[in-house]
Protein backbone atom coordinates (compact mmCIF):
# COMPACT_ATOMS: atom_id res chain seq x y z
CA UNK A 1 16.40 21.67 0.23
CA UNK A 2 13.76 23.12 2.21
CA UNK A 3 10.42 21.18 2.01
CA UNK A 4 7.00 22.72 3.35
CA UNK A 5 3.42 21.03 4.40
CA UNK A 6 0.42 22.07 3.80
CA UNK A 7 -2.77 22.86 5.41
CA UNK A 8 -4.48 20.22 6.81
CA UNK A 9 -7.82 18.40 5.39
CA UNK A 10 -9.90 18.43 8.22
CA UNK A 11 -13.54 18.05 8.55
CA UNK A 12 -16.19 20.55 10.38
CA UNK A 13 -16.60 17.28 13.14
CA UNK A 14 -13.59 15.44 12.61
CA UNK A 15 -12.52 12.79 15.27
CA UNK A 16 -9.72 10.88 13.86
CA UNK A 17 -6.38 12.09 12.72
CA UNK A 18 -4.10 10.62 10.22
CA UNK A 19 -0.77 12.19 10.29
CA UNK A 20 2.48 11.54 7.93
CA UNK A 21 5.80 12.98 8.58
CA UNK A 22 6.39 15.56 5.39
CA UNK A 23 4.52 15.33 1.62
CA UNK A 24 7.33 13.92 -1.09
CA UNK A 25 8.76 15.40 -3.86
CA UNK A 26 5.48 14.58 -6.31
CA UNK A 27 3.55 15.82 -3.53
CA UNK A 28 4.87 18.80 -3.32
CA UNK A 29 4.76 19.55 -6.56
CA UNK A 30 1.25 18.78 -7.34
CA UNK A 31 0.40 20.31 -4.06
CA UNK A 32 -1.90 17.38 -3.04
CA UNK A 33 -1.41 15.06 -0.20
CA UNK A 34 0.17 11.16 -1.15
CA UNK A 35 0.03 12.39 -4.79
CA UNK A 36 2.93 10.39 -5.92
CA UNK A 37 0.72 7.31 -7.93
CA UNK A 38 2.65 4.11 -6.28
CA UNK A 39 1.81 5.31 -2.86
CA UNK A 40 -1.18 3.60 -1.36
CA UNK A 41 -3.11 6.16 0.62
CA UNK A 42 -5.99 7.20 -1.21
CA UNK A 43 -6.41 3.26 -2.83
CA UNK A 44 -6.38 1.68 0.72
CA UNK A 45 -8.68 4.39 1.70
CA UNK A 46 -10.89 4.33 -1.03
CA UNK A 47 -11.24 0.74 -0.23
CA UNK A 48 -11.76 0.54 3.49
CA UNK A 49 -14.61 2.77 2.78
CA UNK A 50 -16.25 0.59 0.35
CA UNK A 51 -15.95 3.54 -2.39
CA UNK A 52 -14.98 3.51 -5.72
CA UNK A 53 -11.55 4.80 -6.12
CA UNK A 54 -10.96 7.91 -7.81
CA UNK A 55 -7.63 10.25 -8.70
CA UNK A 56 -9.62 13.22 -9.01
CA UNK A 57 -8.45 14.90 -5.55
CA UNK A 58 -11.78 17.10 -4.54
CA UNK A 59 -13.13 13.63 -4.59
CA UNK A 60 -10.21 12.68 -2.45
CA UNK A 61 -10.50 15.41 -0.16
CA UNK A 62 -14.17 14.93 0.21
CA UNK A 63 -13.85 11.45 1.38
CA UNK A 64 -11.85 12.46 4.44
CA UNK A 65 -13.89 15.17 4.96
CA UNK A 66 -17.19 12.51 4.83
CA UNK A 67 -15.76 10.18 7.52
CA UNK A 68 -15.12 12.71 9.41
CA UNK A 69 -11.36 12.26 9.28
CA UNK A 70 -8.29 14.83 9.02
CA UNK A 71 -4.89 14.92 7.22
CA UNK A 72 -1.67 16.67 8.17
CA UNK A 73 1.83 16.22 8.56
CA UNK A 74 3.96 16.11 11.48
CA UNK A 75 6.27 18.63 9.53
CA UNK A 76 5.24 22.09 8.80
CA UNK A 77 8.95 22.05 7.29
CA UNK A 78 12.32 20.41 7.24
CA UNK A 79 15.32 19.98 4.70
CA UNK A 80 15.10 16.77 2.85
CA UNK A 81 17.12 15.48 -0.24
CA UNK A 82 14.71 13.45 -2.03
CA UNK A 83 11.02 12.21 -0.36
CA UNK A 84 12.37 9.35 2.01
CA UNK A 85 11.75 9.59 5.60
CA UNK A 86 15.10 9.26 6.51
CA UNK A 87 16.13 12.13 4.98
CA UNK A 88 14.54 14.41 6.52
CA UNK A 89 16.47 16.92 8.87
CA UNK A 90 16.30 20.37 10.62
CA UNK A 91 12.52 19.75 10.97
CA UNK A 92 9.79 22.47 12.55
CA UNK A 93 6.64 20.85 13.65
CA UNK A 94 2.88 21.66 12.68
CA UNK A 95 0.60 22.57 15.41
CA UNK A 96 -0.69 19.53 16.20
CA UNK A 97 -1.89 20.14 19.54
CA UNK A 98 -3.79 23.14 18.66
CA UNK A 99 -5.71 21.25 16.31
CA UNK A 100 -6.37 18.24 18.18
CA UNK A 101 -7.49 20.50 21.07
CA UNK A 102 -9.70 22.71 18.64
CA UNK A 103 -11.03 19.53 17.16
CA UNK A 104 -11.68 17.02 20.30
CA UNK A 105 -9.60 15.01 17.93
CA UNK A 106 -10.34 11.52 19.65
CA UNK A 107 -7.75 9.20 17.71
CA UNK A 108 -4.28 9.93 15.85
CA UNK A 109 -2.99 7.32 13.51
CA UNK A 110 0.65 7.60 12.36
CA UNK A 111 1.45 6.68 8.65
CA UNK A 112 4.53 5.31 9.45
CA UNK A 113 6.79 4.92 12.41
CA UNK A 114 8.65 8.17 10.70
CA UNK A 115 5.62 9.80 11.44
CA UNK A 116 5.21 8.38 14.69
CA UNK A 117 9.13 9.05 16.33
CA UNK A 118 8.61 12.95 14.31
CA UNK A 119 5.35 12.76 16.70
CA UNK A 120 6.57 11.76 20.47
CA UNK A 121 10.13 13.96 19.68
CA UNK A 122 7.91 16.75 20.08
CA UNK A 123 4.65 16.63 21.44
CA UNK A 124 3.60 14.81 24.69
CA UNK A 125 0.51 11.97 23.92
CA UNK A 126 -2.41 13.34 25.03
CA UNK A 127 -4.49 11.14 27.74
CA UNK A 128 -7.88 11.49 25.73
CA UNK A 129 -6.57 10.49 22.99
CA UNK A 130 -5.57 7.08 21.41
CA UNK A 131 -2.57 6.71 19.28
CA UNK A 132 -1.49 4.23 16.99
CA UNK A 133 0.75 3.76 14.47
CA UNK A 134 -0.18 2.15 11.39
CA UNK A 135 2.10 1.20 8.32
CA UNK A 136 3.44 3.23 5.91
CA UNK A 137 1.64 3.27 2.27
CA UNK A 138 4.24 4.66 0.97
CA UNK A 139 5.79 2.10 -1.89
CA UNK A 140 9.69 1.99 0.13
CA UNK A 141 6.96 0.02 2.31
CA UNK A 142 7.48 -2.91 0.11
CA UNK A 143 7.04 -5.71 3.17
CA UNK A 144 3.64 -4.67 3.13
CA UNK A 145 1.07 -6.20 0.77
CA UNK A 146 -1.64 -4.12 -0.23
CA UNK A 147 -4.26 -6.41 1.19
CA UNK A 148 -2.34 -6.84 4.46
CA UNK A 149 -2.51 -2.83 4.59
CA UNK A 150 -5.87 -2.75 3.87
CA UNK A 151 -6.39 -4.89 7.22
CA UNK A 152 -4.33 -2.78 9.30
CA UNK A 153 -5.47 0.44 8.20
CA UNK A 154 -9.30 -0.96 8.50
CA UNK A 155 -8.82 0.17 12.21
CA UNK A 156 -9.36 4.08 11.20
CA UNK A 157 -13.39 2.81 10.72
C-alpha cells in the first residue's frame, strides 16, 4: 500500500531538524505527525522542554515551532504493509536538501537508525551541518526506557 508524508512543521528561524523515516498507519490517518498514543515523541518532547504535555496537536505543532525546531520525514512516499520501519519499500525521498539549504538548518537528528540509513541512501551529509541519530520513540523501541530517551533526546536543546 502506498503511504504518503506530509508537509513539514518548520519554524520561520528553525535550526534543528528532526526527521523520521514515514508517519504510521494512525498517523496517517489522523494526519498528524507520531499520532499513534504509545509512541513517545511529543511526551519526551514535551518534557525536555520543561512544558506541560498536551494531545491537543496546534499545541504540539506550536512547540516545535517555539524552539525553533522542524519535523519531516525522510519519505515523501513508499509502499509499506503496516507502520514498521522495516517494511517500508519502493521509497521516494522528501526534499531534504532544499529545506535544509532554505533554512540554514544547522543540526539534523534522526528518529531512528531507519530514519538515519533512509537518510545517507540518498542524500550526501552536508559539512555545515551536524548529524546524529537519536533513538526511536516509537513503542517497537521497547529497549529504550522512557527516562533513558528523555536523556538522549535532551541533546536537541
Amino acid at each position: 500500500m502506498l503511504k504518503k508524508s506530509f508537509d513539514p512543521i518548520v519554524s520561520e528561524n528553525a535550526h534543528t531538524l528532526i526527521l523520521g523515516s514515514l508517519p504510521g498507519d494512525q498517523s496517517i490517518l489522523l494526519n498528524q505527525y507520531y499520532a499513534h498514543p504509545q509512541n513517545r515523541f511529543w511526551k519526551v518532547l514535551f518534557t525536555i522542554f520543561e512544558e506541560p504535555l498536551s494531545n491537543n496537536y496546534l499545541v504540539r505543532k506550536k512547540l516545535i515551532l517555539d524552539h525553533q525546531l522542524a519535523v519531516w520525514d525522510v519519505c515523501a512516499s513508499a509502499t509499506r504493509k503496516g507502520s514498521m520501519d522495516h517494511a517500508i519499500l519502493q521509497e521516494v525521498p522528501n526534499e531534504l536538501e532544499k529545506l535544509i539549504v532554505d533554512k540554514d538548518i544547522k543540526q539534523v537528528f534522526f528518529n531512528g537508525q531507519k530514519a538515519e540509513k533512509l537518510h545517507d541512501k540518498y542524500f550526501t551529509r552536508l559539512p555545515h551541518v551536524n548529524y546524529q541519530s537519536l533513538p526511536s520513540t516509537s513503542p517497537a523501541n521497547a529497549t529504550y526506557s522512557f527516562s533513558k530517551l528523555c536523556e538522549s533526546w535532551k541533546v536537541i536543546k
